[in-house]
Protein backbone atom coordinates (compact mmCIF):
# COMPACT_ATOMS: atom_id res chain seq x y z
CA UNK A 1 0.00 0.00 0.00
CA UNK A 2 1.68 3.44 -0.65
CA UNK A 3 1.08 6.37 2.09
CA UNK A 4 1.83 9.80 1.45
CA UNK A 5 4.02 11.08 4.04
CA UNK A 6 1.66 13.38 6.50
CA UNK A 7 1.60 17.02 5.96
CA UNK A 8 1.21 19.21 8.71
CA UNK A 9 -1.74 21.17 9.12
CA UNK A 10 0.60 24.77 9.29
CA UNK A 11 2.05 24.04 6.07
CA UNK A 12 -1.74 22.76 4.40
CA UNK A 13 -3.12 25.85 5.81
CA UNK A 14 0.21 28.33 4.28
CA UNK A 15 -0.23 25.78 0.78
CA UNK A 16 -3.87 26.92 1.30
CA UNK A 17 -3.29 30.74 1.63
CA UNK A 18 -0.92 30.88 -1.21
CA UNK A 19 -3.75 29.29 -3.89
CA UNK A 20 -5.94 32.13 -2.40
CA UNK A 21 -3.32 34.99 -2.24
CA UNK A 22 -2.79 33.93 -6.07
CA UNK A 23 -5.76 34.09 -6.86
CA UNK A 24 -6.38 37.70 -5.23
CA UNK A 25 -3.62 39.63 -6.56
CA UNK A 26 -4.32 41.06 -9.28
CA UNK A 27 -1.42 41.01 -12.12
CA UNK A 28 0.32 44.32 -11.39
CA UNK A 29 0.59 43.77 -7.69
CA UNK A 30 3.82 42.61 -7.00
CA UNK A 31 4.52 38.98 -5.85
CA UNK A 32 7.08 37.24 -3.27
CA UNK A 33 10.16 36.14 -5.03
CA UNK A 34 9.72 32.50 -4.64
CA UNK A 35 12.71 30.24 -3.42
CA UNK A 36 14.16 27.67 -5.85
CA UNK A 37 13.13 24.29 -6.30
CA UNK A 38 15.42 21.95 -4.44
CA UNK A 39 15.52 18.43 -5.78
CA UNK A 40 13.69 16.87 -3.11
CA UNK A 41 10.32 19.46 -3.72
CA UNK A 42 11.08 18.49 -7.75
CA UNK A 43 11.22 14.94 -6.92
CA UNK A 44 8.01 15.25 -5.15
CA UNK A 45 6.19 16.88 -7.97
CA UNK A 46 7.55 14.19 -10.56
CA UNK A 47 6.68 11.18 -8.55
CA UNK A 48 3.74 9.04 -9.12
CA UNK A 49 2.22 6.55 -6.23
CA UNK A 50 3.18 2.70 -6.88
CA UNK A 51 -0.11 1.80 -5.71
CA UNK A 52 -1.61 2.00 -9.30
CA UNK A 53 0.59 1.05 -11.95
CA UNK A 54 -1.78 2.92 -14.72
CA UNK A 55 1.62 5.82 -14.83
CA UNK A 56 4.10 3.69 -14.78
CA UNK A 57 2.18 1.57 -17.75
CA UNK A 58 1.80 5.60 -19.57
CA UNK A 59 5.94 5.73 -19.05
CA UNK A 60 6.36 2.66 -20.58
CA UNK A 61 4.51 4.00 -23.88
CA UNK A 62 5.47 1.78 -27.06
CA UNK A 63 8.40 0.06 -26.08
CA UNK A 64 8.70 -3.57 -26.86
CA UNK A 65 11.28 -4.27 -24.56
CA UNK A 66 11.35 -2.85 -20.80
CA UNK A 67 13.70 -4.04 -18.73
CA UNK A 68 13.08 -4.19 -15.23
CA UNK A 69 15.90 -4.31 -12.40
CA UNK A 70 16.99 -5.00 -9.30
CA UNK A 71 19.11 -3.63 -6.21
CA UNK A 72 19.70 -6.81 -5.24
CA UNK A 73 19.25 -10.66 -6.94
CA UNK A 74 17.00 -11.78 -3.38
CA UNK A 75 14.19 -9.19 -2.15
CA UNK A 76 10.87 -10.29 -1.71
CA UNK A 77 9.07 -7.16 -2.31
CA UNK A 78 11.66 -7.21 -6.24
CA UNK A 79 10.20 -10.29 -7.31
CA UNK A 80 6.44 -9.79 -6.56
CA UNK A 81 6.98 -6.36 -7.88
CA UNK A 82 7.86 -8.13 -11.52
CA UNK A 83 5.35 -10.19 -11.33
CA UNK A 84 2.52 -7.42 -10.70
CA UNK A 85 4.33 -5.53 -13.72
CA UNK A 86 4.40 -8.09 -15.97
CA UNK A 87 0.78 -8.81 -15.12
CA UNK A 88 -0.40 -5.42 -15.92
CA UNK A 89 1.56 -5.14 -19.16
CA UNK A 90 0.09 -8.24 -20.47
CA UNK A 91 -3.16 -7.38 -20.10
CA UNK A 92 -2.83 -3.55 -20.64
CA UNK A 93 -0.05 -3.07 -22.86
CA UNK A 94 0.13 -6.72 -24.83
CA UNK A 95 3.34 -7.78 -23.30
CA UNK A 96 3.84 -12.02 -23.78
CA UNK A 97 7.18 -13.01 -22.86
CA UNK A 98 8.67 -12.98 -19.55
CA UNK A 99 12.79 -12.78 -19.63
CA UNK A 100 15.16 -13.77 -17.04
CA UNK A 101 18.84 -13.45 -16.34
CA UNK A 102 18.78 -17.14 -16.69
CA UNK A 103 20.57 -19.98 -19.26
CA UNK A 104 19.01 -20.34 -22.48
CA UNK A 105 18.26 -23.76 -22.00
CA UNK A 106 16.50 -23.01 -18.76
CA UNK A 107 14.50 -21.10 -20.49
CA UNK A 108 13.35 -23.62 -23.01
CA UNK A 109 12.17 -26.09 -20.06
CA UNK A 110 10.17 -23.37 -18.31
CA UNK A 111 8.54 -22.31 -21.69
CA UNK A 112 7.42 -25.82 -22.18
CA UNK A 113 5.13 -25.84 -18.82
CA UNK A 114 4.33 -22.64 -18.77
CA UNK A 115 2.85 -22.99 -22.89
CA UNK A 116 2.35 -26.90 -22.81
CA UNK A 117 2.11 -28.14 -19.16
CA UNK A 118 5.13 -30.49 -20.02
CA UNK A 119 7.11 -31.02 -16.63
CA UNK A 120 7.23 -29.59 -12.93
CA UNK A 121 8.48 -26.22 -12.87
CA UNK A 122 9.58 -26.85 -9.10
CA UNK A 123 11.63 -29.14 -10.17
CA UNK A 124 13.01 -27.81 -13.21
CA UNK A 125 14.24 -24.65 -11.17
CA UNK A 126 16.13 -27.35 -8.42
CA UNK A 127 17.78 -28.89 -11.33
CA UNK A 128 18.85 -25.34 -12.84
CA UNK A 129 18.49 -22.36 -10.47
CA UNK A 130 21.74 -23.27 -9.47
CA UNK A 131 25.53 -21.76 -8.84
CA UNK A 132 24.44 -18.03 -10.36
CA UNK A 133 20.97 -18.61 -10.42
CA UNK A 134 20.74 -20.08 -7.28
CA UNK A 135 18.82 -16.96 -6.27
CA UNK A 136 15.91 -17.49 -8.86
CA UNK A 137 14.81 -20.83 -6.78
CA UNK A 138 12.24 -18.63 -4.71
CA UNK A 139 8.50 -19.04 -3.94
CA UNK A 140 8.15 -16.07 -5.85
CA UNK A 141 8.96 -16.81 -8.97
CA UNK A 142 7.28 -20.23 -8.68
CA UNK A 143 4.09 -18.14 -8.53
CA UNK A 144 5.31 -15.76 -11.28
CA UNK A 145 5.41 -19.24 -13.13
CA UNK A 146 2.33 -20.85 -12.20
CA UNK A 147 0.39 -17.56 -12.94
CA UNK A 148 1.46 -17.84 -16.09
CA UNK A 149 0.47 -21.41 -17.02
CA UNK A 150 -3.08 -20.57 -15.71
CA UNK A 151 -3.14 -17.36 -17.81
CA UNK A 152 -2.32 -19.40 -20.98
CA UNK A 153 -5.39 -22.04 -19.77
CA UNK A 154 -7.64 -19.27 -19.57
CA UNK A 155 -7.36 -17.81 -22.78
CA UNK A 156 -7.20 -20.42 -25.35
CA UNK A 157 -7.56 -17.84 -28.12
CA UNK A 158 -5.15 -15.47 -27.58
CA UNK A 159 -1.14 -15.41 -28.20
CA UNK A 160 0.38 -17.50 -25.03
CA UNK A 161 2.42 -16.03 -22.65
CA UNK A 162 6.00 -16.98 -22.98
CA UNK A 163 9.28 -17.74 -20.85
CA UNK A 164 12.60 -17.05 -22.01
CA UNK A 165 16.14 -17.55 -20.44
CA UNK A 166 18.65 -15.09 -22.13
CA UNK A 167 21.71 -16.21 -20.51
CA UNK A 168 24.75 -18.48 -21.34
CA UNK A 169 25.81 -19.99 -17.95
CA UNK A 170 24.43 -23.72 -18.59
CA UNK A 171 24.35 -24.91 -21.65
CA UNK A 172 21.41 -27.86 -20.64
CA UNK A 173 20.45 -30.56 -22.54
CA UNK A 174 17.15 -28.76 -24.04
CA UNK A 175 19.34 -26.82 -26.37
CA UNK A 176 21.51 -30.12 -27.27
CA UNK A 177 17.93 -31.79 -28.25
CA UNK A 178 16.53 -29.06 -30.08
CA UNK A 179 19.32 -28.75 -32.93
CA UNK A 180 19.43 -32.93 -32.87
CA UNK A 181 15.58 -32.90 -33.40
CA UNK A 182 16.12 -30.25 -36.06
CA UNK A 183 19.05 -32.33 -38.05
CA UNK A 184 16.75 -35.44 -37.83
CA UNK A 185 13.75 -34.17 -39.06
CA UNK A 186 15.69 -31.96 -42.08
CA UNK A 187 19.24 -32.63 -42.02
CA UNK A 188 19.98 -36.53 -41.68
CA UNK A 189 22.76 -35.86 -43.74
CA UNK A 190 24.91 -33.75 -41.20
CA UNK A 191 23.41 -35.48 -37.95
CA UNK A 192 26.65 -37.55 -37.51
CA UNK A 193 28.88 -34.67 -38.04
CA UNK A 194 27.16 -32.10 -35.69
CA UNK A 195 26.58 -34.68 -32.98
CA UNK A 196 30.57 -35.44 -33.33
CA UNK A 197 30.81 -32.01 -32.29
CA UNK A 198 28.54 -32.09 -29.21
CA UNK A 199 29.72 -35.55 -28.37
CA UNK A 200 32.09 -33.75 -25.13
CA UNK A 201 30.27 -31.43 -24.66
CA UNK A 202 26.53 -32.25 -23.95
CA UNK A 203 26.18 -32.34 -20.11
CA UNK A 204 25.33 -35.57 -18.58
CA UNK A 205 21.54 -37.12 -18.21
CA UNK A 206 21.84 -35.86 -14.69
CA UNK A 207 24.24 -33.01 -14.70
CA UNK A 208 23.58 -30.29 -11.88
CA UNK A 209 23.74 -27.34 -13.41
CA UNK A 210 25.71 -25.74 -10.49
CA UNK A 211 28.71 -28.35 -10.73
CA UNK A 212 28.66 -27.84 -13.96
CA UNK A 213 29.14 -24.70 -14.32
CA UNK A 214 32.20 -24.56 -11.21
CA UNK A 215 33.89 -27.70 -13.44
CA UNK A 216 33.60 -25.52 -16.37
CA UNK A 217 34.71 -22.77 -15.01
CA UNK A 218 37.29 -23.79 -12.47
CA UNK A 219 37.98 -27.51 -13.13
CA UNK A 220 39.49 -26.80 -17.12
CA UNK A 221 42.22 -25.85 -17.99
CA UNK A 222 42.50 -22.78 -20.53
CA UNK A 223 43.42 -24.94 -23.37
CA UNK A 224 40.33 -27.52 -22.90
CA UNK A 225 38.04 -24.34 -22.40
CA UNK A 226 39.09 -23.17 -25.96
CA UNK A 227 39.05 -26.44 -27.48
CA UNK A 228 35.44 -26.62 -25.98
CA UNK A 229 34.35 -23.50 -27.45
CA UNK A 230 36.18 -24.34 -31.11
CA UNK A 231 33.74 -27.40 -31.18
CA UNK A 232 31.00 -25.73 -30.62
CA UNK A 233 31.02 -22.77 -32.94
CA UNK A 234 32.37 -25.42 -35.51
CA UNK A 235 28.77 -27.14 -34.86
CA UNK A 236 27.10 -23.80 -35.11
CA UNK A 237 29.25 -22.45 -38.57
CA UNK A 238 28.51 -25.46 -40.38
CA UNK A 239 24.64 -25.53 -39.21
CA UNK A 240 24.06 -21.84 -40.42
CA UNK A 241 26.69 -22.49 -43.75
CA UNK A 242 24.88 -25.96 -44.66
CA UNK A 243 22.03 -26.34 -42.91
CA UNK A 244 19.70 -25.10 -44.04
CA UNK A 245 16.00 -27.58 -44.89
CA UNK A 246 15.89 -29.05 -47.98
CA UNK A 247 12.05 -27.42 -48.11
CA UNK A 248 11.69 -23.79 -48.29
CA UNK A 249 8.00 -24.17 -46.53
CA UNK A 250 7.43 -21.54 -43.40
CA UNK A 251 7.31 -24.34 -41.17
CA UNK A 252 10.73 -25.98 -42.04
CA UNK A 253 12.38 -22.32 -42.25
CA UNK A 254 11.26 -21.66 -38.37
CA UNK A 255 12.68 -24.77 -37.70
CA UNK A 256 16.12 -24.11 -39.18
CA UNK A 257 15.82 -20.49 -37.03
CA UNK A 258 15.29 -22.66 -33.91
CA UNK A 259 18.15 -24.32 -34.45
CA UNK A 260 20.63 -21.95 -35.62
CA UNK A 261 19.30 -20.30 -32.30
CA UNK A 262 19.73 -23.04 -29.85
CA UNK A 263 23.13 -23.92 -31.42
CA UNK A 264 24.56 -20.40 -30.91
CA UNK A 265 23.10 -20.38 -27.31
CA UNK A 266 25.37 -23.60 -26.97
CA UNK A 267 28.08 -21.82 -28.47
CA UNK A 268 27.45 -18.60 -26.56
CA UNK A 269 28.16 -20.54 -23.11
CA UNK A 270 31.65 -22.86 -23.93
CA UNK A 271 32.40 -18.95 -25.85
CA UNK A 272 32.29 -17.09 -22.69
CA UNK A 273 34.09 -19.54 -20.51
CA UNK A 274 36.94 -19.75 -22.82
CA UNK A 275 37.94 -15.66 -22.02
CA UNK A 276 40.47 -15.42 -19.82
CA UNK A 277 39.99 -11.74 -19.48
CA UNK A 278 36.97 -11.40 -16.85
CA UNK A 279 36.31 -7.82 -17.71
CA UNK A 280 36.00 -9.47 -21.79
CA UNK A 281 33.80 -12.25 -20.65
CA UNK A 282 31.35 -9.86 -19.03
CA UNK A 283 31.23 -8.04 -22.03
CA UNK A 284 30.39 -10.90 -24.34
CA UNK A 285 28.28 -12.23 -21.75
CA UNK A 286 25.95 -8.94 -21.80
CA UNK A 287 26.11 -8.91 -25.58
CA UNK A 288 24.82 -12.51 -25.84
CA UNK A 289 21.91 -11.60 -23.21
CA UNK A 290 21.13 -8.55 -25.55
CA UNK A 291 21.19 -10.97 -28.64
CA UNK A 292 19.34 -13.50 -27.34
CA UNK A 293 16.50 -11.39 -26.14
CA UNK A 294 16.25 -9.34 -29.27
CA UNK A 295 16.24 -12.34 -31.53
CA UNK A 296 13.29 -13.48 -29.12
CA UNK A 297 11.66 -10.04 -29.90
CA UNK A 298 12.23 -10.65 -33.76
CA UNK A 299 10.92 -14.57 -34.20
CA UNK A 300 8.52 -14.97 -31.65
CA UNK A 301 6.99 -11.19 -31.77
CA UNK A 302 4.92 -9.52 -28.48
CA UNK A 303 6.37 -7.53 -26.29
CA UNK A 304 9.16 -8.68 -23.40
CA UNK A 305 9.29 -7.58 -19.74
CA UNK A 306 13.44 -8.47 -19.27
CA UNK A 307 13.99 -9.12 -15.46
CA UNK A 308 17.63 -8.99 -14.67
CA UNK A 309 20.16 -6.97 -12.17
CA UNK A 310 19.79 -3.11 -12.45
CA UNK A 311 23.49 -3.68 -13.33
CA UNK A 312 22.83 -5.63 -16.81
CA UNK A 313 19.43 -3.74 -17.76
CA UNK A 314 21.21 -0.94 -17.40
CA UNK A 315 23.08 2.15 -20.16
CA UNK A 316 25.96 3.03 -18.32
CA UNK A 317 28.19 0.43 -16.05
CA UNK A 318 28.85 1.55 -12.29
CA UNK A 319 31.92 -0.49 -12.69
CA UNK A 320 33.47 -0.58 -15.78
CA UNK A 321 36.50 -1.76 -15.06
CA UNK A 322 34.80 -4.83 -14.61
CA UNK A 323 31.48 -4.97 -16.39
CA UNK A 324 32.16 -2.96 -19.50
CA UNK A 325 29.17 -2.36 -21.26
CA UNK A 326 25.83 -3.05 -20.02
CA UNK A 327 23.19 -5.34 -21.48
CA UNK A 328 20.98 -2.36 -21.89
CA UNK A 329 23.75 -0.33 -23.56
CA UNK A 330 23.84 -3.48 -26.29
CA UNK A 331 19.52 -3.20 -26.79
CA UNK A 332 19.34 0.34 -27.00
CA UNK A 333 21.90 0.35 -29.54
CA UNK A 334 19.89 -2.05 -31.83
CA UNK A 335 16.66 -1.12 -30.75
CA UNK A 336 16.87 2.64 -29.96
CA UNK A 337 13.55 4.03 -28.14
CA UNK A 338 11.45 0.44 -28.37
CA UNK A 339 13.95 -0.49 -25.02
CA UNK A 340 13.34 1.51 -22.09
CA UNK A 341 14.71 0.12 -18.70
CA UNK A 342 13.49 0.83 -15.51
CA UNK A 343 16.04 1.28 -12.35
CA UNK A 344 15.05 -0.49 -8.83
CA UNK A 345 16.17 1.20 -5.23
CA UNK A 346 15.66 0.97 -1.94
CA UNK A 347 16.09 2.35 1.75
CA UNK A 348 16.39 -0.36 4.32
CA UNK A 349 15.48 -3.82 4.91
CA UNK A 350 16.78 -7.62 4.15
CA UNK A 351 18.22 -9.67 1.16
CA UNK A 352 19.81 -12.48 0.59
CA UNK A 353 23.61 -13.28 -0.35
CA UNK A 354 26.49 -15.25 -0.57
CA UNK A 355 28.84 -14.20 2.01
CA UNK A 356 31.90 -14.85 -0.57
CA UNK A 357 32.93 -16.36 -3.33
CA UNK A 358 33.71 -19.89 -1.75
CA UNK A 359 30.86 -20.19 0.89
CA UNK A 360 28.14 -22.51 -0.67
CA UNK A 361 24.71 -21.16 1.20
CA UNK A 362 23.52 -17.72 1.44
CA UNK A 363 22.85 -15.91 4.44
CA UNK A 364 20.52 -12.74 5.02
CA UNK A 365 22.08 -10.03 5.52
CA UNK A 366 20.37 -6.56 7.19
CA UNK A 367 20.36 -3.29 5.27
CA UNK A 368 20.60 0.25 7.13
CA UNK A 369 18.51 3.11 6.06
CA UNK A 370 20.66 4.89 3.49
CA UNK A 371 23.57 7.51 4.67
CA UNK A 372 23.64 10.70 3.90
CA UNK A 373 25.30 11.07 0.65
CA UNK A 374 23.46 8.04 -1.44
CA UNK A 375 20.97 8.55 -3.76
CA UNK A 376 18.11 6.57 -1.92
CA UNK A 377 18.56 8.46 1.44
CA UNK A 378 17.27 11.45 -0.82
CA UNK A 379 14.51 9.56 -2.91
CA UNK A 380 13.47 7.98 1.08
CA UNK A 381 12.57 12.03 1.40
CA UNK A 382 9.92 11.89 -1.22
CA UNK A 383 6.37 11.99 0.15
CA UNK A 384 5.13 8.90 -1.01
CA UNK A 385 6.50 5.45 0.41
CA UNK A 386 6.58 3.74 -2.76
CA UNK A 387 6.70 5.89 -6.09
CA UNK A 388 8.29 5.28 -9.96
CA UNK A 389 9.38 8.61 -11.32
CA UNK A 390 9.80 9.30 -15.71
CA UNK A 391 13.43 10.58 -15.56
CA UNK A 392 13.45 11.81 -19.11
CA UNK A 393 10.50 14.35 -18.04
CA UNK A 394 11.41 15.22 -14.77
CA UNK A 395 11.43 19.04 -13.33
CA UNK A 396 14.66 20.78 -14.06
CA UNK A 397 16.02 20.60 -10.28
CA UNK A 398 15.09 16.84 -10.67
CA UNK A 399 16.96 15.91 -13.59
CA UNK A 400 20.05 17.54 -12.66
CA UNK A 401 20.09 15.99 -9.20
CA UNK A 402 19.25 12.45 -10.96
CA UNK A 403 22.09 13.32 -13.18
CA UNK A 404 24.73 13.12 -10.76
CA UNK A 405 26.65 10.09 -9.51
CA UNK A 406 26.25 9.00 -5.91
CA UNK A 407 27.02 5.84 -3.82
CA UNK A 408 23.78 3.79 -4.59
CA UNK A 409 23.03 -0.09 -3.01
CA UNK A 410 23.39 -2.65 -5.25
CA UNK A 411 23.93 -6.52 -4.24
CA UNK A 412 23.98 -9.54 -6.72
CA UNK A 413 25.58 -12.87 -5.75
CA UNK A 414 27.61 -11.60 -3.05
CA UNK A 415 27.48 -9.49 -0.13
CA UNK A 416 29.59 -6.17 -0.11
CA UNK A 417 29.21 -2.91 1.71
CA UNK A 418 31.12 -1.21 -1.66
CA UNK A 419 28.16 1.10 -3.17
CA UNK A 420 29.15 1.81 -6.64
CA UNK A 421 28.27 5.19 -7.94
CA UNK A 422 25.75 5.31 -10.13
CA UNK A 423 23.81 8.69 -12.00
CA UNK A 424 20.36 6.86 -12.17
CA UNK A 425 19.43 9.45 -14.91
CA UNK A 426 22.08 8.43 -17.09
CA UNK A 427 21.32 4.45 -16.42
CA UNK A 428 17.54 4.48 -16.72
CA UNK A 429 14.49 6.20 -18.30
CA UNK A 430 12.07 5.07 -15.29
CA UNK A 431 12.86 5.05 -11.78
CA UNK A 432 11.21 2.79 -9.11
CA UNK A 433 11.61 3.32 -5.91
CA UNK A 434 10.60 1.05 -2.44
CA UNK A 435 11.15 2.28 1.32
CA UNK A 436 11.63 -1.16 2.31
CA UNK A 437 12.43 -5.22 1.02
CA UNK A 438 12.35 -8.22 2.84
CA UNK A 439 14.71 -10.94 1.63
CA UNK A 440 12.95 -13.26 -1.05
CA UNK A 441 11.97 -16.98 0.04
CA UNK A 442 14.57 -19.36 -1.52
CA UNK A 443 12.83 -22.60 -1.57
């Protein structure tokens, strides 16, 4: 529920005396020279209540991609707040697919309940919310899930919602049977030769995803890494060079798409784990979550809610030396104006994290009501509890405050008390932000 902040009955009864005076004077009576807006009193005349999402849903206009972060990857109040988006863009704005920072191949299984009913989403996110992901195994998203599957029930007749991993962590064994149902069904002729290819590197019947990924990552050495990703785009070159169906029917040419897709998500993963540069590999790892959610956009049409880290969805890095270029830098590049992304913050409260990189279960951690000199002790000043604000039409003594960098919480895997600096008019278009979170419920 959002509350306005109380206003005091002295400065209701001076707001009151001012609409009179104004509207006494007469236009050659001379008026008080009125004090400059300070950026709290213009954030307070920009800001619209969270309680009804019809503004934010006006802010969104015609984009066909929105992406939607995060302070942190495990806050209660995050997740349900996706969900209630995504919910009123679908049936407000025509919005279908729902994508997640998650592996491709992830995505596919998900898809398949949420448009088919085939398998138990419960258990497909304990088999693959793992290592990174290991934060996306929540209650919450199970709903988010569920929901959707019942949407798609009720309404037999119109376009089915959709689920869609756009990350290259874990390259599962969906994506493997995809391109081997593909070369069966078109391309008998280069089945042996592809599946030569994939022989060492399709993951195990029952592969976790989470020691997969750690054996991948820390269990090869540089050379096997390589080798791994040589075989794959070898795969991947001679599907999109050869490949193609021997019919040029729709139906056979969607099928070739799906493949060439899947195969480059398989490609996409052994790719990234074969940098040895980490600040490189995040780079190609953003540009592969860009590509894979625009080619979504392209084949299977709608419109996408993108649910990821405020860091990825974002234009401008708060830590370039590390994370180059955004995965919001990459879509607005290719898309211009139909991606707009949409900034999370908060005050206070609890999340969950890892407390390092080698400790194996996540603790909650508590979160102090913003110092001073970050961004959300300011936005914590604005009169409504919860409240999105349109940066790119914000008052004058609004923008320029939102365009200036400030320490500003953000947590993803791990806990740290480093706030990177971040000018959240120069990362997002839309600006959401929530007094307090309560850390999600990992399942």
């Amino acid at each position: 529920m959002n509350q306005a902040r109380p206003i005091s009955r002295r400065l209701l009864g001076l707001a009151t005396a001012g609409v009179l005076t104004a509207g006494v004077l007469g236009s050659g009576t001379a008026r008080a020279k009125t004090s400059p807006v300070g950026p709290v009193d213009a954030l307070n005349r920009s800001a619209r209540p969270l309680g009804d999402l019809t503004a934010l849903g006006h802010m969104v206009g015609g984009a066909r991609i929105v992406g939607l972060g995060e302070a942190s990857h495990s806050a209660h109040e995050f997740f349900t707040l996706k969900h209630r988006v995504f919910r009123h863009l679908v049936t407000t704005k025509g919005f279908r697919s729902f994508a997640l920072e998650t592996s491709w191949s992830t995505g596919l299984r998900l898809d398949a309940y949420v448009t088919r009913g085939i398998g138990d989403p419960a258990q497909i996110m304990r088999d693959d919310f793992q290592g990174q992901y290991a934060f996306w195994n929540t209650q919450e998203y199970l709903d988010l899930i569920h929901w959707m599957r019942r949407y798609n029930l009720a309404h037999p007749g119109r376009p089915q919602l959709r689920f869609v991993g756009n990350d290259l962590g874990f390259p599962g064994k969906a994506a493997f049977d995809q391109v081997t149902a593909y070369l069966t069904a078109h391309r008998p002729d280069l089945a042996d030769t592809i599946e030569t290819s994939y022989q060492s590197l399709r993951p195990e019947e029952n592969s976790q995803a989470g020691e997969w990924m750690r054996t991948q990552l820390f269990g090869k050495s540089a050379e096997e890494q390589k080798a791994d990703a040589e075989a794959a785009s070898h795969a991947l070159t001679l599907l999109r060079e050869q490949g193609r169906p021997n019919g040029d029917d729709r139906r056979s040419q969607e099928a070739y798409a799906w493949a060439v897709q899947n195969a480059t998500a398989i490609t996409q993963s052994f790719t990234g784990y074969a940098f040895e540069d980490f600040p490189e590999r995040m780079r190609y790892r953003d540009q592969a979550m860009a590509d894979n959610t625009a080619w979504w956009l392209q084949h299977q049409g709608g419109k996408i809610l993108l649910a990821s880290n405020n860091g990825h969805i974002a234009y401008v890095s708060d830590n370039p030396a590390e994370f180059p270029e955004p995965t919001g830098s990459f879509l607005r590049r290719s898309l211009g104006d139909e991606y707009i992304n949409i900034g999370l913050t908060f005050n206070q409260g609890t999340v969950n994290a890892y407390p390092d990189f080698t400790t194996p279960q996540p603790k909650t951690y508590t979160v102090r009501p913003a110092p001073e000199n970050h961004n959300e002790n300011t936005l914590d000043k604005v009169h409504y509890r919860d409240f999105t604000i349109d940066m790119r039409t914000a008052l004058p003594a609004a923008h320029t405050w939102l365009q200036a960098a400030r320490p500003t919480r953000s947590y993803g895997l791990y806990w740290s008390n480093d706030d990177p600096k971040t000018a959240l008019g120069r990362s997002y278009d839309i600006l959401i932000h929530l007094h307090q979170v309560e850390a999600a419920h990992l399942r």
